[in-house]
N, C-alpha and C. Protein backbone atom coordinates (compact mmCIF):
# COMPACT_ATOMS: atom_id res chain seq x y z
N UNK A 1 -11.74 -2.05 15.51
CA UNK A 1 -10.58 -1.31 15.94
C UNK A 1 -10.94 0.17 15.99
N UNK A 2 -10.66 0.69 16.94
CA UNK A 2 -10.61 2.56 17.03
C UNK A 2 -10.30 3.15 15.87
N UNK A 3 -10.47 4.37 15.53
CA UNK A 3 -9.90 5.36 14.27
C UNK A 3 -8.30 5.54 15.45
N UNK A 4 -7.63 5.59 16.29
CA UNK A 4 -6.86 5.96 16.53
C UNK A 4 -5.76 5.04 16.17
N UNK A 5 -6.28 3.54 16.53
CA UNK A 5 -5.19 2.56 16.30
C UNK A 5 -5.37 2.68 14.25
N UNK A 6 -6.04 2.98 13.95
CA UNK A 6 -6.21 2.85 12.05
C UNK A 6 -4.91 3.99 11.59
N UNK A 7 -5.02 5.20 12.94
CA UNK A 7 -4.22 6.66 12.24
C UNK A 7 -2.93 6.37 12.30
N UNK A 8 -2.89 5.30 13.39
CA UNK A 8 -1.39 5.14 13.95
C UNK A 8 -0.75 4.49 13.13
N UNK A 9 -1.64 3.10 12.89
CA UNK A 9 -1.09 1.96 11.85
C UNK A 9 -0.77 2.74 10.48
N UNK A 10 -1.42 3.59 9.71
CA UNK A 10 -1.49 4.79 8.75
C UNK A 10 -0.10 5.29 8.69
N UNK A 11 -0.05 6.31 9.80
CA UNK A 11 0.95 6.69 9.79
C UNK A 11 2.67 5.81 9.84
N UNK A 12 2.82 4.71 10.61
CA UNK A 12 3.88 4.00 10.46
C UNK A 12 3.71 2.76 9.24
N UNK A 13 3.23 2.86 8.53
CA UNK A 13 2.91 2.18 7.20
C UNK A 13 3.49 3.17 6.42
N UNK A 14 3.03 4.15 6.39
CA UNK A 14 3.82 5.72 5.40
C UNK A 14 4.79 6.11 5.35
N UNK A 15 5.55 5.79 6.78
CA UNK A 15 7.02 5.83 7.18
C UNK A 15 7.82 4.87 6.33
N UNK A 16 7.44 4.02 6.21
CA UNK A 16 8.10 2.28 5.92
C UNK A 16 8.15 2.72 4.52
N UNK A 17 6.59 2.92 4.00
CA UNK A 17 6.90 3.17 2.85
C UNK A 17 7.90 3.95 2.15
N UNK A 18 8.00 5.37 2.81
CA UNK A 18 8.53 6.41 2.12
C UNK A 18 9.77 5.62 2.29
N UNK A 19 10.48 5.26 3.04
CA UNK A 19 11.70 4.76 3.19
C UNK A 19 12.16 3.58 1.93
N UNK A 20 11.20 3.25 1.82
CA UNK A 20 10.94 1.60 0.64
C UNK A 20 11.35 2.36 -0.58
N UNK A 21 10.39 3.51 -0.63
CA UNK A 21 10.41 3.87 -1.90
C UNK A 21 11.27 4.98 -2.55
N UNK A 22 11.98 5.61 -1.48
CA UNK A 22 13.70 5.95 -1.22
C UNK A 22 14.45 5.20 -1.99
N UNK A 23 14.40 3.98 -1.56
CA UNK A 23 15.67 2.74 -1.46
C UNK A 23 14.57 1.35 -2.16
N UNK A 24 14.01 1.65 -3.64
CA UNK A 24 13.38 0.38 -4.30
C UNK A 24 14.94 -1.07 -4.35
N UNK A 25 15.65 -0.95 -4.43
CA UNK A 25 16.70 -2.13 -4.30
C UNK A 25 16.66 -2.83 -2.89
N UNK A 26 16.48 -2.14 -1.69
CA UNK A 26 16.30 -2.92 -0.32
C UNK A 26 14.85 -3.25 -0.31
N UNK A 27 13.86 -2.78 -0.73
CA UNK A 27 12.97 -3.51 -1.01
C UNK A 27 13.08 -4.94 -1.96
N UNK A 28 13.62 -5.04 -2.39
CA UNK A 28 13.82 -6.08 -3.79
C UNK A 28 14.84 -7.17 -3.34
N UNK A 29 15.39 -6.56 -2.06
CA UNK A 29 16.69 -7.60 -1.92
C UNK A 29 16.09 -7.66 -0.29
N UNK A 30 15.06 -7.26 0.52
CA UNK A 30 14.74 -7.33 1.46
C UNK A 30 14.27 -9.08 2.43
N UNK A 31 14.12 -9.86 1.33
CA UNK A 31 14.08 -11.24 1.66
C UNK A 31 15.39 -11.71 2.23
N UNK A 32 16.06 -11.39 1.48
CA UNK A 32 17.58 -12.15 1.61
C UNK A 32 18.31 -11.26 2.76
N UNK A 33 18.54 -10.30 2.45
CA UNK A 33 18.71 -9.52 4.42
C UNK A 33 18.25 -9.49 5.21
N UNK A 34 16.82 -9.81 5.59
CA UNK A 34 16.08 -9.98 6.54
C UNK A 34 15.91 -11.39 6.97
N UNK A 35 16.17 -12.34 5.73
CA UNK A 35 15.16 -13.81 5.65
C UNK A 35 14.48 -13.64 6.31
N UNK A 36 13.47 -13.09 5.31
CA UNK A 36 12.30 -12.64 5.39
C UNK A 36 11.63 -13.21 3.90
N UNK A 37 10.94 -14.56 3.95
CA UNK A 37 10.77 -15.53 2.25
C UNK A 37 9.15 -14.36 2.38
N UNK A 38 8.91 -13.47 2.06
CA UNK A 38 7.60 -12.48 1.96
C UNK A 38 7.54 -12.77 0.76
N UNK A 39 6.02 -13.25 0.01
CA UNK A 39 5.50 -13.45 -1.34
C UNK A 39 5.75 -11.40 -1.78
N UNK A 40 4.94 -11.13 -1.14
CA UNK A 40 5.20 -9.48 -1.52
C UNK A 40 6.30 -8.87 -0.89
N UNK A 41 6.88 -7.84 -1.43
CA UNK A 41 7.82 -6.83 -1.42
C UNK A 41 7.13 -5.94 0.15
N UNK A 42 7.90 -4.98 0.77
CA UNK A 42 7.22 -4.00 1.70
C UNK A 42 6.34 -2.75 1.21
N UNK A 43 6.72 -2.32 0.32
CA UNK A 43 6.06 -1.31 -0.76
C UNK A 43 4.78 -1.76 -1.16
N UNK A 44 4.78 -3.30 -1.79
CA UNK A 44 3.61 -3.42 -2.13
C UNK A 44 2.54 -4.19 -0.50
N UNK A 45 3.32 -4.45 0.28
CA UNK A 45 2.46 -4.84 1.53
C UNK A 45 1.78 -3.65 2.19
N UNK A 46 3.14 -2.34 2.32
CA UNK A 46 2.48 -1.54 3.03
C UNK A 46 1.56 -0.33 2.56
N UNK A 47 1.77 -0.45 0.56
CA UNK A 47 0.67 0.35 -0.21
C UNK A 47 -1.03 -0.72 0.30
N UNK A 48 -1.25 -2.28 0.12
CA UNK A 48 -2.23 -2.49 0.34
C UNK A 48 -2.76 -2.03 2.21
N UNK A 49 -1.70 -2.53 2.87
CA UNK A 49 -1.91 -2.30 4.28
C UNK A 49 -2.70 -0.60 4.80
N UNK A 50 -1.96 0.55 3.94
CA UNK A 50 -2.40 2.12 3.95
C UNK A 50 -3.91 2.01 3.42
N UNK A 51 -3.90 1.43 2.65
CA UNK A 51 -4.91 1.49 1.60
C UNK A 51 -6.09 0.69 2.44
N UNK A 52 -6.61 -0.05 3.51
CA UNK A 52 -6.96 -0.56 3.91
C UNK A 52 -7.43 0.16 5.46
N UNK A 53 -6.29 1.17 6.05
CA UNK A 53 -6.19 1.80 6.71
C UNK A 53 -6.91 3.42 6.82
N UNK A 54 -6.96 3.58 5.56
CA UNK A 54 -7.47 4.70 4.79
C UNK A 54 -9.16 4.42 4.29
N UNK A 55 -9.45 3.45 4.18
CA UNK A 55 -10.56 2.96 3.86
C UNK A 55 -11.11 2.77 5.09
N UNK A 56 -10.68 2.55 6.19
CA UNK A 56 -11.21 2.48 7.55
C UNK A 56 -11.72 3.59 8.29
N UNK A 57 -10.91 4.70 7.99
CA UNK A 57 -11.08 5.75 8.31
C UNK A 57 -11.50 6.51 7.20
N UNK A 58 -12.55 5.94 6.27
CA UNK A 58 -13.42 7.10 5.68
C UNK A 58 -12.93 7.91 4.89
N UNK A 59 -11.61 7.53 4.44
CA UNK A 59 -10.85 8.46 3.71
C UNK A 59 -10.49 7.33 2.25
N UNK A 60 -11.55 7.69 1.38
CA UNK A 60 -12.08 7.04 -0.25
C UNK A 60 -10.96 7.17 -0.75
N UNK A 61 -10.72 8.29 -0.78
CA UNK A 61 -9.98 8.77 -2.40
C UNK A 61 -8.58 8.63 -1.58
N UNK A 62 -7.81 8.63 -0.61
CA UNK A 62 -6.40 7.86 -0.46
C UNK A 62 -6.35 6.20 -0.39
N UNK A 63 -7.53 5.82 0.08
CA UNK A 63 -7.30 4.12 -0.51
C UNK A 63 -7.81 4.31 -1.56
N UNK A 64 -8.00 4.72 -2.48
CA UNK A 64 -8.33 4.21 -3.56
C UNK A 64 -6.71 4.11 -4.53
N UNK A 65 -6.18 5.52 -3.71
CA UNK A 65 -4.60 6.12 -4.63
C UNK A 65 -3.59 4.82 -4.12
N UNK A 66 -3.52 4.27 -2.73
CA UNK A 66 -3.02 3.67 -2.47
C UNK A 66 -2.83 2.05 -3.25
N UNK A 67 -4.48 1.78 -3.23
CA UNK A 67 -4.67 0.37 -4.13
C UNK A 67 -3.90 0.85 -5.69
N UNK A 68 -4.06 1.73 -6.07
CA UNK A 68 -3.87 2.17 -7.75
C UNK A 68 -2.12 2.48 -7.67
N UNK A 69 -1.86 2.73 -7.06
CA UNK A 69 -0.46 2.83 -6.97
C UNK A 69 0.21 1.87 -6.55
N UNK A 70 -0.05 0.70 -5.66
CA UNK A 70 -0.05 -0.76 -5.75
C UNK A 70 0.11 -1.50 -6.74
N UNK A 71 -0.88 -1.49 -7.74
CA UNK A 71 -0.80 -1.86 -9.22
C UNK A 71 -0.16 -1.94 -10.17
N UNK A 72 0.02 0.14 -9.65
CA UNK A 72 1.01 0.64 -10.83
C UNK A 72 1.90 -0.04 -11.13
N UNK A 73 2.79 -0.51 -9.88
CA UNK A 73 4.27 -0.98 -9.18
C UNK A 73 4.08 -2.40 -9.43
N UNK A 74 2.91 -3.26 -9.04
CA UNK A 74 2.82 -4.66 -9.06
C UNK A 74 1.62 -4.64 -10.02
N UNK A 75 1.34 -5.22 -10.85
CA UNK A 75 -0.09 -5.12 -12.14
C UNK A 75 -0.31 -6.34 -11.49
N UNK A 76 0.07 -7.76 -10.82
CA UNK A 76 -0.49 -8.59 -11.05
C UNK A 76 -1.33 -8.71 -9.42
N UNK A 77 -1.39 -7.63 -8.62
CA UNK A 77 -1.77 -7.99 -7.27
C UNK A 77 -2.95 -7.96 -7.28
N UNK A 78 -3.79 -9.27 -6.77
CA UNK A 78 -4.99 -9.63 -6.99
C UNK A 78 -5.71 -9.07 -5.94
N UNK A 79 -5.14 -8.68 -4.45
CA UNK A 79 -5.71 -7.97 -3.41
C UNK A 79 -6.01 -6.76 -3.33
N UNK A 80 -4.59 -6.11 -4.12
CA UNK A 80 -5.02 -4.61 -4.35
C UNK A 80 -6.73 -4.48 -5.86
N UNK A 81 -6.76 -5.34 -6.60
CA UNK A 81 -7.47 -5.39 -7.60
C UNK A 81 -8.76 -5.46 -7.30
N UNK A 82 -8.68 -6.75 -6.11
CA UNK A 82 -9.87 -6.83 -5.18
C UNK A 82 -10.46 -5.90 -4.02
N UNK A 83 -9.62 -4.69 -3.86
CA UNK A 83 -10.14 -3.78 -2.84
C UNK A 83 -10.92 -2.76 -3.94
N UNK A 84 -9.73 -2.24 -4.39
CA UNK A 84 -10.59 -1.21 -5.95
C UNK A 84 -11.86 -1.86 -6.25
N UNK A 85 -12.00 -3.01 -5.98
CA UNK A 85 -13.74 -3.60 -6.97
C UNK A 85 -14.15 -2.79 -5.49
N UNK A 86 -14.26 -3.48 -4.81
CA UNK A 86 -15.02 -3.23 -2.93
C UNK A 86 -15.60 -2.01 -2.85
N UNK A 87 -14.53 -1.19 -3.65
CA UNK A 87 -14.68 -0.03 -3.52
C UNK A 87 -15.59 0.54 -4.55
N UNK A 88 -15.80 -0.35 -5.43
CA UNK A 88 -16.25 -0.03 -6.46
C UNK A 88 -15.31 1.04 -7.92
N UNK A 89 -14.19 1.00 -8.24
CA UNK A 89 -13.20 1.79 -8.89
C UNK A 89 -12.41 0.75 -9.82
N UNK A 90 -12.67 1.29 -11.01
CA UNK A 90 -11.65 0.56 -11.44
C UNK A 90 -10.38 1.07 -11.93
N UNK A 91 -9.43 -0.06 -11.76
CA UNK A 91 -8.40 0.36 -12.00
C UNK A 91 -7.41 1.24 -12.96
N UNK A 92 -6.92 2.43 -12.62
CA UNK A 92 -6.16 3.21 -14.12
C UNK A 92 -4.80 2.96 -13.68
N UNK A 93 -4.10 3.75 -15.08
CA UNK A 93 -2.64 3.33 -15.22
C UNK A 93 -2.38 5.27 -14.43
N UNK A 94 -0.97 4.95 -13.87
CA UNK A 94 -0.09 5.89 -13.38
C UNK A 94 -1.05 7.32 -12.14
N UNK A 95 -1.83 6.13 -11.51
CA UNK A 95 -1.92 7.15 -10.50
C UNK A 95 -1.13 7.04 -8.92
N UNK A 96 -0.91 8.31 -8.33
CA UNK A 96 0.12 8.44 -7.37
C UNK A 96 -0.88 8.82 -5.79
N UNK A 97 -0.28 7.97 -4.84
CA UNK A 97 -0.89 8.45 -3.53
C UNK A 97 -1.04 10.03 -3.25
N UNK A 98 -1.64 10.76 -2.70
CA UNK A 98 -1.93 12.07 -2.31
C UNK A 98 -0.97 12.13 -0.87
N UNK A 99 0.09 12.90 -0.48
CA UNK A 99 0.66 12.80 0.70
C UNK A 99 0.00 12.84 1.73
N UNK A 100 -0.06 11.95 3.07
CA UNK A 100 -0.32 12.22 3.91
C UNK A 100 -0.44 13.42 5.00
C-alpha cells in the first residue's frame, strides 16, 4: 500500500478515535446501536488499526504509544501485545499516544 493511503487511513482512525474517546459509553454500548456483535470495542480496534498505520509509515515511537495505550485500556489484547514484541518493546503501564 502507498504511504498516502497509510496517512489517510491514520488520519480517519484518529478521528473515530478522538470521538470514541470523547464518548467511552458509545463505545461500550456501540454493539447494541449499531448491531454491530465486534469482539473489540472501536477504541481498542482503531488504537491497534493507528498503531499499525504508524508502523507503516516509519513512525516507531507513535505505534509503539498506540499499541501501549491499547493495553492500558484493554490489558488482555493479545494483538496489541503481539505488535509491541514485533517491535521489539515491551509493554509499560500508563503510557499515552503523542497527538497527531
Amino acid at each position: 500500500m502507498r504511504e498516502g493511503k497509510y496517512r489517510e487511513a491514520a488520519d480517519a482512525y484518529a478521528a473515530g478515535l478522538s470521538f470514541f474517546m470523547r464518548f467511552p459509553p458509545l463505545d461500550t454500548w456501540r454493539s447494541l446501536l449499531f448491531l454491530s456483535p465486534e469482539r473489540w470495542g472501536y477504541r481498542e480496534l482503531a488504537l491497534m488499526n493507528l498503531g499499525s498505520c504508524y508502523s507503516q509509515l516509519g513512525d516507531r515511537k507513535r505505534a509503539v504509544a498506540c499499541y501501549q495505550t491499547c493495553l492500558n485500556i484493554h490489558p488482555d489484547n493479545g494483538v496489541a501485545r503481539a505488535a509491541l514484541g514485533l517491535l521489539w518493546v515491551e509493554p509499560q503501564g500508563d503510557a499515552a499516544p503523542e497527538e497527531a
